[in-house]
Protein backbone atom coordinates (compact mmCIF):
# COMPACT_ATOMS: atom_id res chain seq x y z
CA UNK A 1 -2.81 -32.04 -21.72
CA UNK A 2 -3.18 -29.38 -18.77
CA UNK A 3 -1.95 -25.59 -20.49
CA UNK A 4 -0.55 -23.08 -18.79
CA UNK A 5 -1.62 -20.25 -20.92
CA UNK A 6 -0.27 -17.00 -19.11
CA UNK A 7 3.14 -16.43 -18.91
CA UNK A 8 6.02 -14.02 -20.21
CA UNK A 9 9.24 -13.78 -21.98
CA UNK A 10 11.77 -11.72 -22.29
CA UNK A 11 9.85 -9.40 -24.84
CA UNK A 12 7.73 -8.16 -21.85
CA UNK A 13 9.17 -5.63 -20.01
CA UNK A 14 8.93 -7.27 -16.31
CA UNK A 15 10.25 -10.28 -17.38
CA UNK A 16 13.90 -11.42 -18.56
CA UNK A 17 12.72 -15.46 -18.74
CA UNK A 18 14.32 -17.05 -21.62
CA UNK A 19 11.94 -19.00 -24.02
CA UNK A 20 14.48 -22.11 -24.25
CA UNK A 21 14.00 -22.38 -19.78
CA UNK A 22 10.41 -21.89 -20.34
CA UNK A 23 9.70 -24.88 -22.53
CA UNK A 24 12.32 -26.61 -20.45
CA UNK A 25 10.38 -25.83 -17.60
CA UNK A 26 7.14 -27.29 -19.15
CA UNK A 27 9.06 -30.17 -20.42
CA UNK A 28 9.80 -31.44 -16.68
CA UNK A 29 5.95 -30.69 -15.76
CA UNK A 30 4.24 -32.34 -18.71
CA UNK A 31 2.30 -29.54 -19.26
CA UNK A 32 1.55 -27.58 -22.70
CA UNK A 33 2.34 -23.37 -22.64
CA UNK A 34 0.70 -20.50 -23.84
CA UNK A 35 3.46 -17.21 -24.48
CA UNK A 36 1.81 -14.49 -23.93
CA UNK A 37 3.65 -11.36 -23.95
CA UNK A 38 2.56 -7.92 -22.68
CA UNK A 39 1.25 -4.90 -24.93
CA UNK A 40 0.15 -2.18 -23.09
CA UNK A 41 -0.15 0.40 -26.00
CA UNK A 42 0.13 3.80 -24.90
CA UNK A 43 1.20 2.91 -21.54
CA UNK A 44 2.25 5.93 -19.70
CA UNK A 45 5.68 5.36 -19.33
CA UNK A 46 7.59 5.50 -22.99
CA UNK A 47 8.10 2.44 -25.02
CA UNK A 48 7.24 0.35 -21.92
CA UNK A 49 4.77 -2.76 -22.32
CA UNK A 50 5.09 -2.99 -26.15
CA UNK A 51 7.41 -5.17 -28.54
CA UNK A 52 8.00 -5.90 -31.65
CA UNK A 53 5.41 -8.46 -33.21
CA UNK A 54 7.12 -9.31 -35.96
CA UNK A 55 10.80 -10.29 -33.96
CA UNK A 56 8.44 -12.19 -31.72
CA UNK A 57 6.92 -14.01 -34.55
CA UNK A 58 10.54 -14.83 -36.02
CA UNK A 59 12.13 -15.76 -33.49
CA UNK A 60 9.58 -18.26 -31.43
CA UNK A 61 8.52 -19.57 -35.00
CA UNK A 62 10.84 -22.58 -34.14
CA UNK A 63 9.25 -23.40 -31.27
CA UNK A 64 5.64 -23.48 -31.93
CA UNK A 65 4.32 -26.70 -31.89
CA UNK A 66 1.36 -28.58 -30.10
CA UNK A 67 2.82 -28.28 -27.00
CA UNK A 68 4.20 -24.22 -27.43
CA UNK A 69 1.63 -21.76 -28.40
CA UNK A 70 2.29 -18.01 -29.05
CA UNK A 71 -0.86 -15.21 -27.86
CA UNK A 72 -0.80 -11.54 -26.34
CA UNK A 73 -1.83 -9.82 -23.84
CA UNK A 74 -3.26 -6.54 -24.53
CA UNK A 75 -3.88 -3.83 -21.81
CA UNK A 76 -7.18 -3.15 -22.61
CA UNK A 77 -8.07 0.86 -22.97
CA UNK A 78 -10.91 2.63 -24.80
CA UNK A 79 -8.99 4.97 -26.22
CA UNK A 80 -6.71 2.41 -27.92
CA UNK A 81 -9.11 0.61 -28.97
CA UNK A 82 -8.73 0.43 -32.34
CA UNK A 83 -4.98 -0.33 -32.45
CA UNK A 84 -5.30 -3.15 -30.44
CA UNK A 85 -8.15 -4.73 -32.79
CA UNK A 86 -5.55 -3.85 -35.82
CA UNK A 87 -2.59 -5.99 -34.11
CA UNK A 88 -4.76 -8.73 -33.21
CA UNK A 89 -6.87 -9.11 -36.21
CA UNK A 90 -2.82 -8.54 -38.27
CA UNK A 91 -0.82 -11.38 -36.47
CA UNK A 92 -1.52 -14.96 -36.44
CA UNK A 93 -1.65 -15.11 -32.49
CA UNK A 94 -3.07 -18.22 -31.12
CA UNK A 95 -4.46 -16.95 -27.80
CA UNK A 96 -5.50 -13.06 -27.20
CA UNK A 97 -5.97 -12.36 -23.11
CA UNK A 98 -7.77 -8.64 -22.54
CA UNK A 99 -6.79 -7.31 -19.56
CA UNK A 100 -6.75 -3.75 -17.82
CA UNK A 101 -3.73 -2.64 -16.27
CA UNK A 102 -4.45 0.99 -16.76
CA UNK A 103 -7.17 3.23 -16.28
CA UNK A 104 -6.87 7.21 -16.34
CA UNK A 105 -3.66 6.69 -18.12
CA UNK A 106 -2.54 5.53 -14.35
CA UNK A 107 -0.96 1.76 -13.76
CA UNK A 108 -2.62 0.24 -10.83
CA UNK A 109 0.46 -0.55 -9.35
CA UNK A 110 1.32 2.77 -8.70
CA UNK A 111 0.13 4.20 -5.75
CA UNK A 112 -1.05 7.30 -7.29
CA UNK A 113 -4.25 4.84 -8.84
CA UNK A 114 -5.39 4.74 -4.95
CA UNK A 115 -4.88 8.05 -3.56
CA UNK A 116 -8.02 10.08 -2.79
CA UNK A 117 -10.35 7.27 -3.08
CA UNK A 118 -11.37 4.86 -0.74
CA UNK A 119 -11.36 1.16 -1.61
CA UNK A 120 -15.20 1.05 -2.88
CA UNK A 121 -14.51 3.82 -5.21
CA UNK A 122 -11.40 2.61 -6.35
CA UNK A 123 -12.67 -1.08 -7.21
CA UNK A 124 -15.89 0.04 -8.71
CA UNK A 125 -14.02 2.58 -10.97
CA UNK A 126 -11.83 -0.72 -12.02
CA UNK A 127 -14.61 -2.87 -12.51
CA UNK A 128 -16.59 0.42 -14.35
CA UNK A 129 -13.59 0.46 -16.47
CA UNK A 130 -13.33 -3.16 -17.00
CA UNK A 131 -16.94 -3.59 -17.90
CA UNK A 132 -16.72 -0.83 -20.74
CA UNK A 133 -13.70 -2.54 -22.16
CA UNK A 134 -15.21 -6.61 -22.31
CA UNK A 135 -18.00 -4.55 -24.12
CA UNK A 136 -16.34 -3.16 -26.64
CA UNK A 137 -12.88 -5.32 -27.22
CA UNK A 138 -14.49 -8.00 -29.23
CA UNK A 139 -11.53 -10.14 -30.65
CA UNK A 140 -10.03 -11.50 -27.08
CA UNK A 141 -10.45 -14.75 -26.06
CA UNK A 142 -10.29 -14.69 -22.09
CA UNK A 143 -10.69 -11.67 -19.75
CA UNK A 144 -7.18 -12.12 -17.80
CA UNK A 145 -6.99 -11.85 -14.11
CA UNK A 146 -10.21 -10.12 -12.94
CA UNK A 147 -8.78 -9.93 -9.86
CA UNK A 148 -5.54 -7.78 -10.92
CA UNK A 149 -6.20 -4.87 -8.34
CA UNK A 150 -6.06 -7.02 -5.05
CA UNK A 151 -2.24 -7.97 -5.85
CA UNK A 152 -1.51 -3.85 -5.47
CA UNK A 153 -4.44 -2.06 -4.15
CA UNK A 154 -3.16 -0.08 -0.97
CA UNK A 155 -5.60 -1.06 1.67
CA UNK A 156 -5.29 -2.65 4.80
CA UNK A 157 -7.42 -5.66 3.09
CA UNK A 158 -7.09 -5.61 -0.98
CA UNK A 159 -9.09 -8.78 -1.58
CA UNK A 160 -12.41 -8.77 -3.70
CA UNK A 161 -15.47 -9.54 -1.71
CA UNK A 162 -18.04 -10.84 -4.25
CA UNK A 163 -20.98 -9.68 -2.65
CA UNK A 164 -19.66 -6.31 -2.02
CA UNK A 165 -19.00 -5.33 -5.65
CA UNK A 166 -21.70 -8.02 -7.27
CA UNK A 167 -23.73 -5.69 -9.44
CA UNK A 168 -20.36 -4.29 -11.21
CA UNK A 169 -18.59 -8.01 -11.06
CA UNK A 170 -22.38 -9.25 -12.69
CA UNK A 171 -22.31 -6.86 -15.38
CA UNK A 172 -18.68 -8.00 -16.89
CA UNK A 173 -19.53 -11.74 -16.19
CA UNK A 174 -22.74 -11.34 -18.24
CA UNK A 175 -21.31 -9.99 -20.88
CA UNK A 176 -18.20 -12.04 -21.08
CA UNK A 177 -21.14 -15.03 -21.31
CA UNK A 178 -23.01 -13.50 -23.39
CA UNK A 179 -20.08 -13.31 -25.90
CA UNK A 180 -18.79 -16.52 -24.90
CA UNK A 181 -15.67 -15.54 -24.25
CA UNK A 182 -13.69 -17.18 -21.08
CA UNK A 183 -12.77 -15.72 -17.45
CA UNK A 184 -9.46 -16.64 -16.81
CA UNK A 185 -8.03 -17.83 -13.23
CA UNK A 186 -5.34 -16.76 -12.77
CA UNK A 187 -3.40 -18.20 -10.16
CA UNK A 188 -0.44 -15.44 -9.42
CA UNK A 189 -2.55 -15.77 -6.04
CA UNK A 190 -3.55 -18.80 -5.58
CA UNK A 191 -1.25 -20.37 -3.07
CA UNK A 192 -3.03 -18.48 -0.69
CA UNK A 193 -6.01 -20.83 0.14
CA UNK A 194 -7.92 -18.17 1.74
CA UNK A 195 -7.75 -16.39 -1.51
CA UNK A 196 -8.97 -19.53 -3.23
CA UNK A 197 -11.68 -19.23 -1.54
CA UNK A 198 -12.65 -15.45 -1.77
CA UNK A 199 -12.53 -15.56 -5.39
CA UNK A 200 -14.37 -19.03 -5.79
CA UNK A 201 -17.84 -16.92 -5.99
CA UNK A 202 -17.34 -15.32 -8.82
CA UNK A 203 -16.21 -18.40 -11.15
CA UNK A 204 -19.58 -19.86 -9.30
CA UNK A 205 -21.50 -16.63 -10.36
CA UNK A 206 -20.20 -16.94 -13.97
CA UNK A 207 -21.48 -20.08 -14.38
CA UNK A 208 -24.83 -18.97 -13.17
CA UNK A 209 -25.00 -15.98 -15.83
CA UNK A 210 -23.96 -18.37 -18.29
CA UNK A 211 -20.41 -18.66 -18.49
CA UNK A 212 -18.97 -22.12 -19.80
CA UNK A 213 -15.41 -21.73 -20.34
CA UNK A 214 -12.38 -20.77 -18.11
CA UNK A 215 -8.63 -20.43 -19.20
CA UNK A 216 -5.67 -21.30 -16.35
CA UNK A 217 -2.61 -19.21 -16.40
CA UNK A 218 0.18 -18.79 -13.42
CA UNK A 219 1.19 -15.48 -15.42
CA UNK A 220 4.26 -16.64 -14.71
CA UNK A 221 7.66 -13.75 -15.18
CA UNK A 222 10.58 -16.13 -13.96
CA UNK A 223 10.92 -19.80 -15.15
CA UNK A 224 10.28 -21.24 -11.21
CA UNK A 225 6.34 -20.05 -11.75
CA UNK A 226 6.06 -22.30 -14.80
CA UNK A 227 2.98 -23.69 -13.98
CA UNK A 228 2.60 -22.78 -10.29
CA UNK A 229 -0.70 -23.41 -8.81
CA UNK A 230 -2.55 -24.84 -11.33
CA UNK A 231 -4.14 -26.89 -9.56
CA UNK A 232 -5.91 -24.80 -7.41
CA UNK A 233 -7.27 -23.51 -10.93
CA UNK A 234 -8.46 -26.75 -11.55
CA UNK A 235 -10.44 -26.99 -8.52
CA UNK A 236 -12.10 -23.30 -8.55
CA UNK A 237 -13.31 -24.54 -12.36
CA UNK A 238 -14.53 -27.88 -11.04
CA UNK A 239 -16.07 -26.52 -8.28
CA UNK A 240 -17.54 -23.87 -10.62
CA UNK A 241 -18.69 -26.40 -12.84
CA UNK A 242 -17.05 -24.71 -15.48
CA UNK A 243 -14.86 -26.08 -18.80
CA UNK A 244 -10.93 -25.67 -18.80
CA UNK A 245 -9.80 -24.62 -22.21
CA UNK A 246 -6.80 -23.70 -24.25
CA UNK A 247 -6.74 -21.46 -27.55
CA UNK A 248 -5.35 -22.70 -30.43
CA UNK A 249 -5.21 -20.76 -33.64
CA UNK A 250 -8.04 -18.75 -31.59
CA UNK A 251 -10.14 -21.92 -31.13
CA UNK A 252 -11.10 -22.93 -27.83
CA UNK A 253 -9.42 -27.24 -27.09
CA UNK A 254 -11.02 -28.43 -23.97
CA UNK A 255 -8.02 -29.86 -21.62
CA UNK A 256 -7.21 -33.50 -21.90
């Protein structure tokens, strides 16, 4: 069975999706889910990005089966390092996506992330940042959506050029294969097929360093992105010649 294994609830901030529409939703597509709420600890804007693990344990309980899995996504940061590897080593999570949504103690969103730089210092400050956290965060399972900055970057073209930021992209892939840990592909994007295309090289270059295994997520907020685009994640892993996987009680399960 195909996963979607990047999506939130209504225990994320950004999202007010109802669990019982979002295994509805997977219901009508045949396809398995992967809950995986947002925890951004220390996020610079008070009690934003963080819930409460144990509700979200008691509450989806009933709903966990082979088809509903429950992970986290943690906003990777060095200096919260060690809080994030106590909640994830704590809580029985499934599937564990590290991703960086802030770097300075600045959301990439914002426009303030941007200002001052131009757009090769501002990527290779994210990927700089990125690389130092795959290093050190040991217990994820997939680095989510390496591509997070082109969806806000202000610049007249955000997208990521492979060979214009391929020794900082190299460094994260090789390490990320030499863990064995998965890239997701994430496909908030992916409808685009121009951006299908810019971002095929580096699933291609992963493989070549040694990457094996990919995870496919729509990151989906609102139930009508249930599973949006997966397909074109399907053929960027093909093409890649890399595995599709799900996490299961942190255990890779090769799609079906």
């Amino acid at each position: 069975m195909l996963f979607d294994s990047h999506m939130h609830t209504c225990f994320s901030t950004d999202s007010k999706m109802k669990m019982t529409d979002a295994v509805a939703r997977a219901e009508e597509l045949n396809i398995g889910i992967i809950i995986t709420e947002h925890m951004d600890i220390a996020y610079p804007e008070p009690m934003a990005f963080i819930f409460d693990v144990e509700k979200y344990f008691s509450q989806y309980a009933a709903y966990r089966n082979e088809k509903v899995l429950l992970g986290i996504e943690i906003g990777m940061r060095s200096d919260c390092l060690e809080e994030n590897c106590r909640l994830v080593e704590k809580y029985p999570f499934d599937y564990v996506i590290g991703s960086v949504h802030v770097i300075d103690n600045i959301d990439l969103y914002t426009p303030e992330f941007y200002q001052g730089r131009s757009k090769q210092e501002a990527y290779e400050h994210y990927f700089n940042a990125m690389k130092q956290c795959v290093t050190c965060y040991d217990g994820i399972h997939s680095l989510g959506h390496i591509d997070y900055i082109a969806r806000y970057a202000r610049f007249a073209d955000p997208e990521i050029y492979y060979n214009e930021f391929s020794d900082c992209i190299d460094e994260i892939l090789t390490v990320l294969a030499q863990k064995e840990k998965a890239l997701e592909i994430n496909t908030r994007r992916l409808g685009n097929k121009a951006a299908v295309e810019t971002i095929m090289p580096i699933y291609k270059r992963f493989n070549e360093l040694g990457g094996r295994i990919v995870t496919i997520g729509s990151d989906a907020h609102h139930v009508n992105d249930v599973g949006r685009d997966l397909q074109a994640g399907l053929e960027i892993a093909e093409r890649s010649n890399l595995n599709v996987v799900y996490f299961k009680e942190g255990k890779p399960q090769f799609q079906k």
